[in-house]
PDB file of N, CA and C in Angstrom:
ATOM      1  N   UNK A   1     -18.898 -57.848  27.767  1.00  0.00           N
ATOM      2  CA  UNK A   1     -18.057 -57.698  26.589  1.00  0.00           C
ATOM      3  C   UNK A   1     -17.860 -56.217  26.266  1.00  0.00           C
ATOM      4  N   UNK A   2     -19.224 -55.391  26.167  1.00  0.00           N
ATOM      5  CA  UNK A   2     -19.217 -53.901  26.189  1.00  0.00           C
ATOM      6  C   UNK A   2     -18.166 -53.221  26.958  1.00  0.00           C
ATOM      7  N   UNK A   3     -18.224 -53.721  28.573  1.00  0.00           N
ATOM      8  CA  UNK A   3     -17.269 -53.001  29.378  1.00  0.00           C
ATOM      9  C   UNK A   3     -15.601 -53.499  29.292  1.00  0.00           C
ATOM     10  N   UNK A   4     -15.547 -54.615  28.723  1.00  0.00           N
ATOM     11  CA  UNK A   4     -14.080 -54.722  28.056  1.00  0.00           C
ATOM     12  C   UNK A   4     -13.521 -54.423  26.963  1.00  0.00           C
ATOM     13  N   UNK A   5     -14.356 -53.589  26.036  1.00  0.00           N
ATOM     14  CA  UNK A   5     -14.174 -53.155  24.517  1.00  0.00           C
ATOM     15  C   UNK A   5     -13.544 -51.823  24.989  1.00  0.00           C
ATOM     16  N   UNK A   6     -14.593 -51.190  26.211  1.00  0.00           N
ATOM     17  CA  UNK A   6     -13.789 -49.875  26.843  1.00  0.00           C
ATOM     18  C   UNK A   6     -12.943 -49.383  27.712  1.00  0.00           C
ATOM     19  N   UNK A   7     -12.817 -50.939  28.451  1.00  0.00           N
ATOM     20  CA  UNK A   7     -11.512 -50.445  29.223  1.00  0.00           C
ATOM     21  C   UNK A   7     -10.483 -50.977  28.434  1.00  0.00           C
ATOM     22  N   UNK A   8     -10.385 -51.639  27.005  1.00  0.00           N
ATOM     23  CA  UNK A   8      -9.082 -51.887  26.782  1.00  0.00           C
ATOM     24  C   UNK A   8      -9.220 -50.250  25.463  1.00  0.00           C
ATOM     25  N   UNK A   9      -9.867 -49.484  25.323  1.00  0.00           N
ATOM     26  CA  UNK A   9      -9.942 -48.449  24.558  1.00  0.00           C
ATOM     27  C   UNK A   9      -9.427 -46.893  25.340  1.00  0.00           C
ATOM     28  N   UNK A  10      -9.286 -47.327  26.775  1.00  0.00           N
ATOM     29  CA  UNK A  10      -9.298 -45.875  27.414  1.00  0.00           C
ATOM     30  C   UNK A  10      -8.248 -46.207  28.093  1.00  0.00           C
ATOM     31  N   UNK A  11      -7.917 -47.735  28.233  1.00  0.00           N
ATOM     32  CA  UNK A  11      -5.652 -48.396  28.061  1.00  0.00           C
ATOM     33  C   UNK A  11      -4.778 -48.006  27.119  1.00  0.00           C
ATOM     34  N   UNK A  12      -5.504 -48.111  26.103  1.00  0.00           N
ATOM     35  CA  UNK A  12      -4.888 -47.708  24.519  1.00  0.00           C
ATOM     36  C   UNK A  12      -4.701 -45.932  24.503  1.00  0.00           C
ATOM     37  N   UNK A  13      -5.791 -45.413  24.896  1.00  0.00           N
ATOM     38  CA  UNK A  13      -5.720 -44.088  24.913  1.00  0.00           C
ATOM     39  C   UNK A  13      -4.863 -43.071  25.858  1.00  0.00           C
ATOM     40  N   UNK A  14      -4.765 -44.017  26.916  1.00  0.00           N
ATOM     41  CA  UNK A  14      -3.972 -43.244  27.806  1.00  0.00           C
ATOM     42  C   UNK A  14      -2.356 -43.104  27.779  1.00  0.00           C
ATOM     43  N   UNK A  15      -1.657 -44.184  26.938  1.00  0.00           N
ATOM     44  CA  UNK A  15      -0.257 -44.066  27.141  1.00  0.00           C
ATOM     45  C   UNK A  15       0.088 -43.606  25.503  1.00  0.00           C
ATOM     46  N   UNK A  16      -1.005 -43.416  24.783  1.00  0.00           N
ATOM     47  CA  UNK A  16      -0.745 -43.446  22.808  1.00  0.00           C
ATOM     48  C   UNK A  16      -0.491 -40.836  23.111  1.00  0.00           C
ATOM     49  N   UNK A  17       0.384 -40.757  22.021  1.00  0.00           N
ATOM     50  CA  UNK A  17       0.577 -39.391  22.023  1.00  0.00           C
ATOM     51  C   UNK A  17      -1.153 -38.394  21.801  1.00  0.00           C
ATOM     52  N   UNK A  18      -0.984 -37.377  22.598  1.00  0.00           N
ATOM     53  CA  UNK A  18      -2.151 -36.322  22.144  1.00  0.00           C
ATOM     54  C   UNK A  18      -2.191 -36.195  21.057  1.00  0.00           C
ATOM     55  N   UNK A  19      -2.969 -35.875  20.524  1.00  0.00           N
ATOM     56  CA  UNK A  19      -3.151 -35.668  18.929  1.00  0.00           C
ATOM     57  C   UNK A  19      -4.038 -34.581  18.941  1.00  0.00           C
ATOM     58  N   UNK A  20      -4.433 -33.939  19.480  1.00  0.00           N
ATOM     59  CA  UNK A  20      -5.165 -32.437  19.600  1.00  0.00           C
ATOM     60  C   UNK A  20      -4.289 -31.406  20.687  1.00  0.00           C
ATOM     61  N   UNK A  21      -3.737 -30.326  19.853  1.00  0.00           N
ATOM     62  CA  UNK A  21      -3.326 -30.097  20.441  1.00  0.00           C
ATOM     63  C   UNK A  21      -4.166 -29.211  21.460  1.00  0.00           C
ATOM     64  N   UNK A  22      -3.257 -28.428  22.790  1.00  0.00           N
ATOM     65  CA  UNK A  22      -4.250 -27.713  23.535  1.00  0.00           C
ATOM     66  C   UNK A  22      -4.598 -26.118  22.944  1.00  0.00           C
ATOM     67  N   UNK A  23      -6.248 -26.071  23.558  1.00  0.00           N
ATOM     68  CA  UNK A  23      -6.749 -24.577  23.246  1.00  0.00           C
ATOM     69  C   UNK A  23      -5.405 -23.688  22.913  1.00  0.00           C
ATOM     70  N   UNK A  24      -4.919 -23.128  24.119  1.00  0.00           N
ATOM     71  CA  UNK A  24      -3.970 -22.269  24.198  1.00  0.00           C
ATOM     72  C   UNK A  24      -3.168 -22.036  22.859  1.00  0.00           C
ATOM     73  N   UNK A  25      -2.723 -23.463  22.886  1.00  0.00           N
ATOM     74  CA  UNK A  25      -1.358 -23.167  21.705  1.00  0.00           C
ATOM     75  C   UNK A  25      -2.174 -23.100  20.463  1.00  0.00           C
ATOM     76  N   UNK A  26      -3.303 -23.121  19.930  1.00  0.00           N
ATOM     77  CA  UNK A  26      -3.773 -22.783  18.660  1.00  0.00           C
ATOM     78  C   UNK A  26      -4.602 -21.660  18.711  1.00  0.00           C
ATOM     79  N   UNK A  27      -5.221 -20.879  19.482  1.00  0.00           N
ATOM     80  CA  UNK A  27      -5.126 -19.815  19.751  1.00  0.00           C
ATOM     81  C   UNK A  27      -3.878 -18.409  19.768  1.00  0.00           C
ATOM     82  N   UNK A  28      -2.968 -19.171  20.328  1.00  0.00           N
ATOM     83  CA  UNK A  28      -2.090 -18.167  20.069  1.00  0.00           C
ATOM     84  C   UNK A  28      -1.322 -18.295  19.141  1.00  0.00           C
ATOM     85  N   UNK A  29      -1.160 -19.339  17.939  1.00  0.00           N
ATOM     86  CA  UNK A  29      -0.776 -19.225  16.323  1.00  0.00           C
ATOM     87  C   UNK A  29      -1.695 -18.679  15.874  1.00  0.00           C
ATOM     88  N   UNK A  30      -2.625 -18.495  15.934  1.00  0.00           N
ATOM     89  CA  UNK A  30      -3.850 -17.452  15.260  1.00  0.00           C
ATOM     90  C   UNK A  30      -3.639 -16.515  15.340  1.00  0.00           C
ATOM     91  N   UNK A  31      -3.500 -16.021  16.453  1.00  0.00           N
ATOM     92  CA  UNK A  31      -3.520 -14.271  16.803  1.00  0.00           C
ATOM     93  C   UNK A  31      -1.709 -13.795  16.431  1.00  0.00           C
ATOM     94  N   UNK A  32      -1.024 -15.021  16.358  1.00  0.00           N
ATOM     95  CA  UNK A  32       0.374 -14.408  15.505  1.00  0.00           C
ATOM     96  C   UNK A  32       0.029 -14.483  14.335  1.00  0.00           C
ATOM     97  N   UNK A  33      -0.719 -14.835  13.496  1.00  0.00           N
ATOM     98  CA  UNK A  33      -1.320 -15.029  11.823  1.00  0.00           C
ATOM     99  C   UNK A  33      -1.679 -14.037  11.833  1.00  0.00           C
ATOM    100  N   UNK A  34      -3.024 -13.593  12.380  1.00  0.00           N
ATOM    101  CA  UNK A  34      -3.437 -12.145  12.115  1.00  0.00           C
ATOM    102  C   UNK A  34      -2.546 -10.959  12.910  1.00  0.00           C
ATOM    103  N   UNK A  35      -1.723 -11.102  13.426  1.00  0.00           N
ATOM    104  CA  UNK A  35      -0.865  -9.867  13.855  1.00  0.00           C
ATOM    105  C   UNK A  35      -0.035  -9.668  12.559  1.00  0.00           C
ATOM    106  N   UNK A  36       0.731 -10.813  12.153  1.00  0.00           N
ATOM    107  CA  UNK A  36       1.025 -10.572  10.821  1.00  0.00           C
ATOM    108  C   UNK A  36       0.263 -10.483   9.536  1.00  0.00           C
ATOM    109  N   UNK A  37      -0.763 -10.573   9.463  1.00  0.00           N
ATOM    110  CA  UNK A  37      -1.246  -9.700   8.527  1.00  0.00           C
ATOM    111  C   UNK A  37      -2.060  -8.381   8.597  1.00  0.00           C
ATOM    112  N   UNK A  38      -2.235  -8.031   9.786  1.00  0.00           N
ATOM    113  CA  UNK A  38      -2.356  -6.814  10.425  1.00  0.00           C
ATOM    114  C   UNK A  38      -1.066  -6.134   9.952  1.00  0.00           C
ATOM    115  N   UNK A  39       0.436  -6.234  10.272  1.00  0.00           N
ATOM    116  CA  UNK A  39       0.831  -5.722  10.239  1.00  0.00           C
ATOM    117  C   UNK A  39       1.206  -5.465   8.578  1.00  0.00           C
ATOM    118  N   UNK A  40       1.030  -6.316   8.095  1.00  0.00           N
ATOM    119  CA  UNK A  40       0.991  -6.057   6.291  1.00  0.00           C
ATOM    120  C   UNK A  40       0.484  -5.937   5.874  1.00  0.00           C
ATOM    121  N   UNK A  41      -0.614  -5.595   6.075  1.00  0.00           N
ATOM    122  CA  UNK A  41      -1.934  -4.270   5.527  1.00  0.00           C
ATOM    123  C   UNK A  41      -1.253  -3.141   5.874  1.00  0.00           C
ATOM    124  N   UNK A  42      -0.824  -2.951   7.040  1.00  0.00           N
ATOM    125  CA  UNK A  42      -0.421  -1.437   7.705  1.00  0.00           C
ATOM    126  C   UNK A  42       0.795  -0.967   6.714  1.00  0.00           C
ATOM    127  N   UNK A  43       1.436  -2.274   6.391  1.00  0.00           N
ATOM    128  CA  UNK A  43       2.513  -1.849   5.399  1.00  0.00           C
ATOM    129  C   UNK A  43       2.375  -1.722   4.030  1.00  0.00           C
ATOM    130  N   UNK A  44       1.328  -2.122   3.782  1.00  0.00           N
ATOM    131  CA  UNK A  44       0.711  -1.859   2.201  1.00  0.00           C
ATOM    132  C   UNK A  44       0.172  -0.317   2.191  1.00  0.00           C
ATOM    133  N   UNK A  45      -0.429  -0.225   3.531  1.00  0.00           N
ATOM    134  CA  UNK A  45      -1.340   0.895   3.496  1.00  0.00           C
ATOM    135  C   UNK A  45      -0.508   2.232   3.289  1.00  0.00           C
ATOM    136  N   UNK A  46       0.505   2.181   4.094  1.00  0.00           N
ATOM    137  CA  UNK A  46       1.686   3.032   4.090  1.00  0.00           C
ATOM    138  C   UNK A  46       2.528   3.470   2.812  1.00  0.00           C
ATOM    139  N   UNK A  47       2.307   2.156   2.405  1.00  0.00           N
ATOM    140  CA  UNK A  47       3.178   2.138   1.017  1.00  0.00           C
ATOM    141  C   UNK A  47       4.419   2.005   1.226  1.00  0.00           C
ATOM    142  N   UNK A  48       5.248   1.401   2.217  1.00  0.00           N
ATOM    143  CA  UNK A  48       6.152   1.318   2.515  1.00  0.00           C
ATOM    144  C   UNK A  48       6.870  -0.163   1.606  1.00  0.00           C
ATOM    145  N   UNK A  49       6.386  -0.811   1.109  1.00  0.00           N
ATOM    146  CA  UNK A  49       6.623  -2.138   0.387  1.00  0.00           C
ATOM    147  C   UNK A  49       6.207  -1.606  -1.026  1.00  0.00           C
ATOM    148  N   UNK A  50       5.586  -0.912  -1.717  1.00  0.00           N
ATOM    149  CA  UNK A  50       5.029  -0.477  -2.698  1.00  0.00           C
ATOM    150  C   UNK A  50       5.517   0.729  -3.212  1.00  0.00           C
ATOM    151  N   UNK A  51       6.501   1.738  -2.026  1.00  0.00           N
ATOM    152  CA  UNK A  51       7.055   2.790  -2.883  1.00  0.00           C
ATOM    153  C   UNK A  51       8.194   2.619  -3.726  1.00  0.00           C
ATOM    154  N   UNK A  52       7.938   3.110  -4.512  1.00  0.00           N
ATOM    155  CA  UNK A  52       9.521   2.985  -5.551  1.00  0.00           C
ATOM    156  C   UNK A  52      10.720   3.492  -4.984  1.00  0.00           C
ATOM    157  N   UNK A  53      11.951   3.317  -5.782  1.00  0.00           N
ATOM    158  CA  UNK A  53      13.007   4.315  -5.724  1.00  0.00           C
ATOM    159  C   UNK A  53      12.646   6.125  -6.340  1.00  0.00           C
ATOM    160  N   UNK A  54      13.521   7.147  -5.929  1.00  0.00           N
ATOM    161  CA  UNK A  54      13.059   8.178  -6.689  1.00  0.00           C
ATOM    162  C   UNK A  54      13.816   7.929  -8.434  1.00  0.00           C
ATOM    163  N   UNK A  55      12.812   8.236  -8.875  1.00  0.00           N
ATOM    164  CA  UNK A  55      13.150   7.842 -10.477  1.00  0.00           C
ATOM    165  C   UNK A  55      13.136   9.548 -11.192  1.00  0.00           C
ATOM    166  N   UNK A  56      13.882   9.421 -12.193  1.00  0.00           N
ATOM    167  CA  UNK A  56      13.825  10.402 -13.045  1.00  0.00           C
ATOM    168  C   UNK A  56      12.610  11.177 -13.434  1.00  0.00           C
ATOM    169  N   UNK A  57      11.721  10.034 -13.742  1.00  0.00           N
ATOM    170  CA  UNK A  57      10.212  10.005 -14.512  1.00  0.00           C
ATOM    171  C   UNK A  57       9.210   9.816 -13.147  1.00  0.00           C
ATOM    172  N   UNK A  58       8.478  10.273 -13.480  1.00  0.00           N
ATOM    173  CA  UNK A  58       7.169   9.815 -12.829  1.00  0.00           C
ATOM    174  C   UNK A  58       5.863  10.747 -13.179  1.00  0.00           C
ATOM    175  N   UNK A  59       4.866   9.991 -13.104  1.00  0.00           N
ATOM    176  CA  UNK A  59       3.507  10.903 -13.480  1.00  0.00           C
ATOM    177  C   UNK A  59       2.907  10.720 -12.311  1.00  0.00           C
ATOM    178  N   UNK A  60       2.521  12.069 -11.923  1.00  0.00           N
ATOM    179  CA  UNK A  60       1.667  12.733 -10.798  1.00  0.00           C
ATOM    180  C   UNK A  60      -0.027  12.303 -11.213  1.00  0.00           C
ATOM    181  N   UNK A  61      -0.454  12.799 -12.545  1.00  0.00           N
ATOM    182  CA  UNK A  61      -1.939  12.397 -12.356  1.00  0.00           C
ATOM    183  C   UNK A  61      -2.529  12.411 -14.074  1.00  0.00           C
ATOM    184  N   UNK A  62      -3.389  11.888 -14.205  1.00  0.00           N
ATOM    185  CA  UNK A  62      -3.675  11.217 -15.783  1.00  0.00           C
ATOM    186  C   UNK A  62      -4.998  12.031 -15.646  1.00  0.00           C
ATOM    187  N   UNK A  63      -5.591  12.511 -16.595  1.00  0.00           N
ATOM    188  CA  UNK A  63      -7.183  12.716 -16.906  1.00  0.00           C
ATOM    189  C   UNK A  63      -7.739  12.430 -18.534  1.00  0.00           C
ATOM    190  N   UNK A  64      -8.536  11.431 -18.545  1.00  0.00           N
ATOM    191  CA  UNK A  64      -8.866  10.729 -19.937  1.00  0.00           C
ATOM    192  C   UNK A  64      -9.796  11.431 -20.268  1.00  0.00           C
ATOM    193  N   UNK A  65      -9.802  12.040 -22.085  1.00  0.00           N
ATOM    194  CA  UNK A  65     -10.462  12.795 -22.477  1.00  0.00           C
ATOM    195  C   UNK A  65     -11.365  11.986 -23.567  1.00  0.00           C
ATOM    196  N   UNK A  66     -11.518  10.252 -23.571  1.00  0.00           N
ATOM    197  CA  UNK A  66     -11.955   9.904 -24.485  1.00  0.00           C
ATOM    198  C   UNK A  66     -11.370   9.927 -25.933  1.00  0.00           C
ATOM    199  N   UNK A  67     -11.676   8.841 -26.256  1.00  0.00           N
ATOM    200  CA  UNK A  67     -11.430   8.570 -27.715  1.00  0.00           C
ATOM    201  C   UNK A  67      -9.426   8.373 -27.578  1.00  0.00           C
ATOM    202  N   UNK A  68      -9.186   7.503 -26.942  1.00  0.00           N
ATOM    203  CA  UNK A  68      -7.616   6.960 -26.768  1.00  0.00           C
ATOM    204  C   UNK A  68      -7.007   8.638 -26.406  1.00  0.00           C
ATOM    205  N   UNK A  69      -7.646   9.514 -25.944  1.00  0.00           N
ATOM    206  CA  UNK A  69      -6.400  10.661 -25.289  1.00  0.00           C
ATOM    207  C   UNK A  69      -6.530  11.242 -24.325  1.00  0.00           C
ATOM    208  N   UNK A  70      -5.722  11.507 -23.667  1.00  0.00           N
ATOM    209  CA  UNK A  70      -5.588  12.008 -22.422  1.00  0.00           C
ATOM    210  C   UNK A  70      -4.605  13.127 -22.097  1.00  0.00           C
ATOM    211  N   UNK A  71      -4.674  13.966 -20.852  1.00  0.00           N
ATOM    212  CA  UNK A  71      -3.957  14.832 -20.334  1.00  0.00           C
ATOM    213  C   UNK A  71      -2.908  13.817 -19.077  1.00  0.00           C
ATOM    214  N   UNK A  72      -1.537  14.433 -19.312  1.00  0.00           N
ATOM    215  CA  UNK A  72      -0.881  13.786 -18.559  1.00  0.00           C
ATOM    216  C   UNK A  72      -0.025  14.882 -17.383  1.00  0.00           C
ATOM    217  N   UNK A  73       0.246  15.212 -16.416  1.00  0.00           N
ATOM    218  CA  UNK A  73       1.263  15.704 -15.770  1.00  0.00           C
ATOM    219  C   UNK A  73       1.960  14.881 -15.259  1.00  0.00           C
ATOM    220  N   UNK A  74       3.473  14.840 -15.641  1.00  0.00           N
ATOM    221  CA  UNK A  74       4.611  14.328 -15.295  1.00  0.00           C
ATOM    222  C   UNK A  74       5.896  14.918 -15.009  1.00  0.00           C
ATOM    223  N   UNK A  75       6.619  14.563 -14.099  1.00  0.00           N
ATOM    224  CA  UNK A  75       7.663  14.964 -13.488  1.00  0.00           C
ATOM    225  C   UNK A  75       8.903  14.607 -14.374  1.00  0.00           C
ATOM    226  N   UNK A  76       9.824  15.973 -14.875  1.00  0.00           N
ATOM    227  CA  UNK A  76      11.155  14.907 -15.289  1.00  0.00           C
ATOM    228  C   UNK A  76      11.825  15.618 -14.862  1.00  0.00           C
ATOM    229  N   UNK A  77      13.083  15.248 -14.451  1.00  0.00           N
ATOM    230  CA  UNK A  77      14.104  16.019 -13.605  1.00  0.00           C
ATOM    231  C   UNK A  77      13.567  17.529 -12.849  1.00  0.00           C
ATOM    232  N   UNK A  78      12.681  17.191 -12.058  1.00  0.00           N
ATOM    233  CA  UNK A  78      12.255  18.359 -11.310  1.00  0.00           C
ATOM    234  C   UNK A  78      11.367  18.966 -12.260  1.00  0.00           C
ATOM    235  N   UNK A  79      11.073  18.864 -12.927  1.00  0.00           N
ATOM    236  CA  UNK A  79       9.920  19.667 -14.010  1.00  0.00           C
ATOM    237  C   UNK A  79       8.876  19.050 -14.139  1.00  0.00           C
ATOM    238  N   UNK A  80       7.914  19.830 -14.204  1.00  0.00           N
ATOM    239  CA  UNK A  80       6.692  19.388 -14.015  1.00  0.00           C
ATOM    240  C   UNK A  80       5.944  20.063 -15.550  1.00  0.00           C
ATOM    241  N   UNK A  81       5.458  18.725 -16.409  1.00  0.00           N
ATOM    242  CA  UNK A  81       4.539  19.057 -17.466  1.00  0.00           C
ATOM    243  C   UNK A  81       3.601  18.552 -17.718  1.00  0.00           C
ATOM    244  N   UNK A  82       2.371  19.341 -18.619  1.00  0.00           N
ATOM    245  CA  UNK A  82       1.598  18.700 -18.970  1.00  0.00           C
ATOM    246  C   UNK A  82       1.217  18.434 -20.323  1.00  0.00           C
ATOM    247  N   UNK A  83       1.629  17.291 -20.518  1.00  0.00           N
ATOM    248  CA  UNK A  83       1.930  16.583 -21.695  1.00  0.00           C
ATOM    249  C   UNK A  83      -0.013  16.052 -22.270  1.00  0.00           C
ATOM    250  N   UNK A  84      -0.215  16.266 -23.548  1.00  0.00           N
ATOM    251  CA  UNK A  84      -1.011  15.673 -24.250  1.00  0.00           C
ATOM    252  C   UNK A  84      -0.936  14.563 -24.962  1.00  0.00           C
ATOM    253  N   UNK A  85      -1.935  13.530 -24.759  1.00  0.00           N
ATOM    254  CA  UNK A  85      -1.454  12.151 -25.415  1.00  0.00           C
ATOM    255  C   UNK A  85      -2.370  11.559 -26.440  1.00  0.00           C
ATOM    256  N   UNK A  86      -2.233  11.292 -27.786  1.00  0.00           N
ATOM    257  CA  UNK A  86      -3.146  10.818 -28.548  1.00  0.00           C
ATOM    258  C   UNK A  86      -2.555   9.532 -29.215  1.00  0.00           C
ATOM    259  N   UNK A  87      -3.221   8.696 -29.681  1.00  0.00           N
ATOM    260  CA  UNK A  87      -2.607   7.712 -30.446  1.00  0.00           C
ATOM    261  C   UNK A  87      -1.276   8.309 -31.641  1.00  0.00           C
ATOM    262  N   UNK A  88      -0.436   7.247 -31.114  1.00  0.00           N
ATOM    263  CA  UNK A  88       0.839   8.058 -32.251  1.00  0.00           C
ATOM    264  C   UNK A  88       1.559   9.795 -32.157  1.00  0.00           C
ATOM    265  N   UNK A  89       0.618   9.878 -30.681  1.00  0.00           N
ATOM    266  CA  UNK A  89       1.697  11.203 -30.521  1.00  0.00           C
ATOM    267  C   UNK A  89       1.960  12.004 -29.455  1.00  0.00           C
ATOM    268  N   UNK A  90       2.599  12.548 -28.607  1.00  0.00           N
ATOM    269  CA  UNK A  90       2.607  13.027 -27.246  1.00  0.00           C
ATOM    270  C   UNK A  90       3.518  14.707 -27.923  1.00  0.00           C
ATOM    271  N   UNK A  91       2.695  15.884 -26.719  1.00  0.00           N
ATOM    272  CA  UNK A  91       2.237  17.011 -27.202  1.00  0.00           C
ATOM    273  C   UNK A  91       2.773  17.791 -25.810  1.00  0.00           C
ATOM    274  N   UNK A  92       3.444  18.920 -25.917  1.00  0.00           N
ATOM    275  CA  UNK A  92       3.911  19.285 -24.721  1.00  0.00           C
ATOM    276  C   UNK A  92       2.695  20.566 -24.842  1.00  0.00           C
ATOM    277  N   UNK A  93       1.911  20.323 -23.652  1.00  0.00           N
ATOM    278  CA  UNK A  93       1.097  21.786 -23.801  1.00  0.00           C
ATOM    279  C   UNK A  93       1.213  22.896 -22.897  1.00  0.00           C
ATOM    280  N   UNK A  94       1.919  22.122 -21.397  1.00  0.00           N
ATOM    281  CA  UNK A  94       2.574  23.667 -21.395  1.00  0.00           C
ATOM    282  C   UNK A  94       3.499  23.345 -20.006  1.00  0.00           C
ATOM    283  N   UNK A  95       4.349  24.027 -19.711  1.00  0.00           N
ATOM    284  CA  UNK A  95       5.422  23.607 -17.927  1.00  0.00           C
ATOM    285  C   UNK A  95       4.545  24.313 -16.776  1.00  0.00           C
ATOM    286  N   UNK A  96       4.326  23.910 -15.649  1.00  0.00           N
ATOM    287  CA  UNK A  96       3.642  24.142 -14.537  1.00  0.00           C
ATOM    288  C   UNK A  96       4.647  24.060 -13.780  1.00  0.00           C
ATOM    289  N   UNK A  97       4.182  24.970 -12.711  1.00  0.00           N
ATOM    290  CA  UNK A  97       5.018  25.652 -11.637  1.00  0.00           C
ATOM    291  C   UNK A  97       5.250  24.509 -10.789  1.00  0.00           C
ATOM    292  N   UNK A  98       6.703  24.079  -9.885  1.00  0.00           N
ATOM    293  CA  UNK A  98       6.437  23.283  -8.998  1.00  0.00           C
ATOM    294  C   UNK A  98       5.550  23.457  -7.656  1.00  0.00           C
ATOM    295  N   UNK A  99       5.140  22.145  -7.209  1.00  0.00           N
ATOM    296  CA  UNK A  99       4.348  22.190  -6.725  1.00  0.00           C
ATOM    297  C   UNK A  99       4.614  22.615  -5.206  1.00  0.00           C
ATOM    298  N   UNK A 100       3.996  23.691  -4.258  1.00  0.00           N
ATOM    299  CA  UNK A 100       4.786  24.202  -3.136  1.00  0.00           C
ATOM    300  C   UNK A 100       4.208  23.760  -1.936  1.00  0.00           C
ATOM    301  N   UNK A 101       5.163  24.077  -0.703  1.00  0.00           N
ATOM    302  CA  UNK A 101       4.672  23.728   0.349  1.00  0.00           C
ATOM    303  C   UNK A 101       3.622  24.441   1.174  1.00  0.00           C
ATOM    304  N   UNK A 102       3.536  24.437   1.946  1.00  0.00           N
ATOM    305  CA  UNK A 102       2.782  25.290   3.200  1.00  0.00           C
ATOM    306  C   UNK A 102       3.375  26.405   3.422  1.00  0.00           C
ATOM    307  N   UNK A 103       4.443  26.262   3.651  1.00  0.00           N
ATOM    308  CA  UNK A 103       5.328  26.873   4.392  1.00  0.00           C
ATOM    309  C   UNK A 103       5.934  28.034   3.502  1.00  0.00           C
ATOM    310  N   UNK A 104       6.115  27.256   1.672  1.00  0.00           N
ATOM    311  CA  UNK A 104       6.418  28.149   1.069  1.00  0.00           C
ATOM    312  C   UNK A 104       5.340  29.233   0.663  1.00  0.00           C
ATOM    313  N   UNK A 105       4.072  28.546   0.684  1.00  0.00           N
ATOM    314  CA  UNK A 105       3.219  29.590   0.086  1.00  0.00           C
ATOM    315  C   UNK A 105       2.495  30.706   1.036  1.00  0.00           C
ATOM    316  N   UNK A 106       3.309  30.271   2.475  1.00  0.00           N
ATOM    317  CA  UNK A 106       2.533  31.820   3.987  1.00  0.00           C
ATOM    318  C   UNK A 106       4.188  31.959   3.578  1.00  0.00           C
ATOM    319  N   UNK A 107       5.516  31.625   3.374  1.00  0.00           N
ATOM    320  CA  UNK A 107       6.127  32.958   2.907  1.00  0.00           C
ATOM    321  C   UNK A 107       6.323  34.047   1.720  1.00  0.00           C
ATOM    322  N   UNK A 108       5.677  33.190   0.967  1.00  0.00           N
ATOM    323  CA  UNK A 108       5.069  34.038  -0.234  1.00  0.00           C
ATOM    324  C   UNK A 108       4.118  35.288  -0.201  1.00  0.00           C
ATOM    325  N   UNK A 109       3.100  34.258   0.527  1.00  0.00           N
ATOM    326  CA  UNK A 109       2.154  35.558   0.629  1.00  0.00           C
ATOM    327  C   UNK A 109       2.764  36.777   1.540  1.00  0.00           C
ATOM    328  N   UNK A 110       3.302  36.245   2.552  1.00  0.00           N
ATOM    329  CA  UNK A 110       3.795  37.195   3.482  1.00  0.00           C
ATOM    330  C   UNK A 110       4.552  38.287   2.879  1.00  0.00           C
ATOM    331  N   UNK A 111       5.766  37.816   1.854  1.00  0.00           N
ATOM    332  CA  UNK A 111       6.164  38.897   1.424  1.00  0.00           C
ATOM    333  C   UNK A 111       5.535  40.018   0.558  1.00  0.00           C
ATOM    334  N   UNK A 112       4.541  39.159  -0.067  1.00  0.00           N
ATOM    335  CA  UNK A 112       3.825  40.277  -1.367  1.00  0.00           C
ATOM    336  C   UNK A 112       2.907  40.999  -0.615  1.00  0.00           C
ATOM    337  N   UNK A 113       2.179  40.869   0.642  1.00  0.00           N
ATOM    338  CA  UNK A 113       1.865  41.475   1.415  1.00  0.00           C
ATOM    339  C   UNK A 113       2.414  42.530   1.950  1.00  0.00           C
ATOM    340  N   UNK A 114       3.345  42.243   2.245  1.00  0.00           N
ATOM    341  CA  UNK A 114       5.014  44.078   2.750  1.00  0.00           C
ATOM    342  C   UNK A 114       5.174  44.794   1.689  1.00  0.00           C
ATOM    343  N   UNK A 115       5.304  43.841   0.431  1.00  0.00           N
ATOM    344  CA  UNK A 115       5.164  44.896  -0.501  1.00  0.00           C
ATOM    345  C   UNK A 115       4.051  45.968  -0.464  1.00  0.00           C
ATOM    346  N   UNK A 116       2.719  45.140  -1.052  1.00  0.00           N
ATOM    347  CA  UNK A 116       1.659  45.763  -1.626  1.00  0.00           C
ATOM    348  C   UNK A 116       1.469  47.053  -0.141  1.00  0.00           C
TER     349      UNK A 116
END
């Protein structure tokens, strides 16, 4: 009776659809899953999905002085300030130079150098 329970079970099994699929093909949906999210870390990391448009406004860097105020430098139309911030009031304390390159500051020096 045993050996007819299994040959009519391994009849049934042989002509009914796979239902697992093979190694291969789920292996290689995996490694396309993590290629794509490999590659969108790389694009987060970049900031390429996360950078803005160039905007009018923007703040370069914050430093909190306690008690709700802080120092702010922010960019507005090419100007660079540093703004004071307290509850109920924002404080221009003074314009800072833009910020330069490499390139500009060895031709800088270079020239005040010919001078001096």
């Amino acid at each position: 009776m045993i050996l007819f329970l299994l040959a009519q079970t391994d009849a049934v099994g042989a002509g009914g659809p796979d239902l697992v699929p093979p190694m291969w093909r789920t292996a290689s949906a995996l490694l396309v899953v993590l290629a794509l999210l490999a590659g969108l870390a790389w694009l987060l990391k970049r900031g390429v999905l996360t950078r803005r448009s160039s905007s009018a406004l923007s703040v370069e860097s914050a430093l909190a002085l306690g008690d709700r105020r802080s120092l702010v430098v922010v960019t507005v139309e090419n100007r660079r300030l540093l703004l004071g911030l307290a509850p109920g009031q924002v404080s221009l304390v003074t314009e800072l130079l833009p910020p330069q390159t490499f390139e500009h500051a060895i031709a800088r020096a270079t020239t005040e150098e010919k001078r001096g």
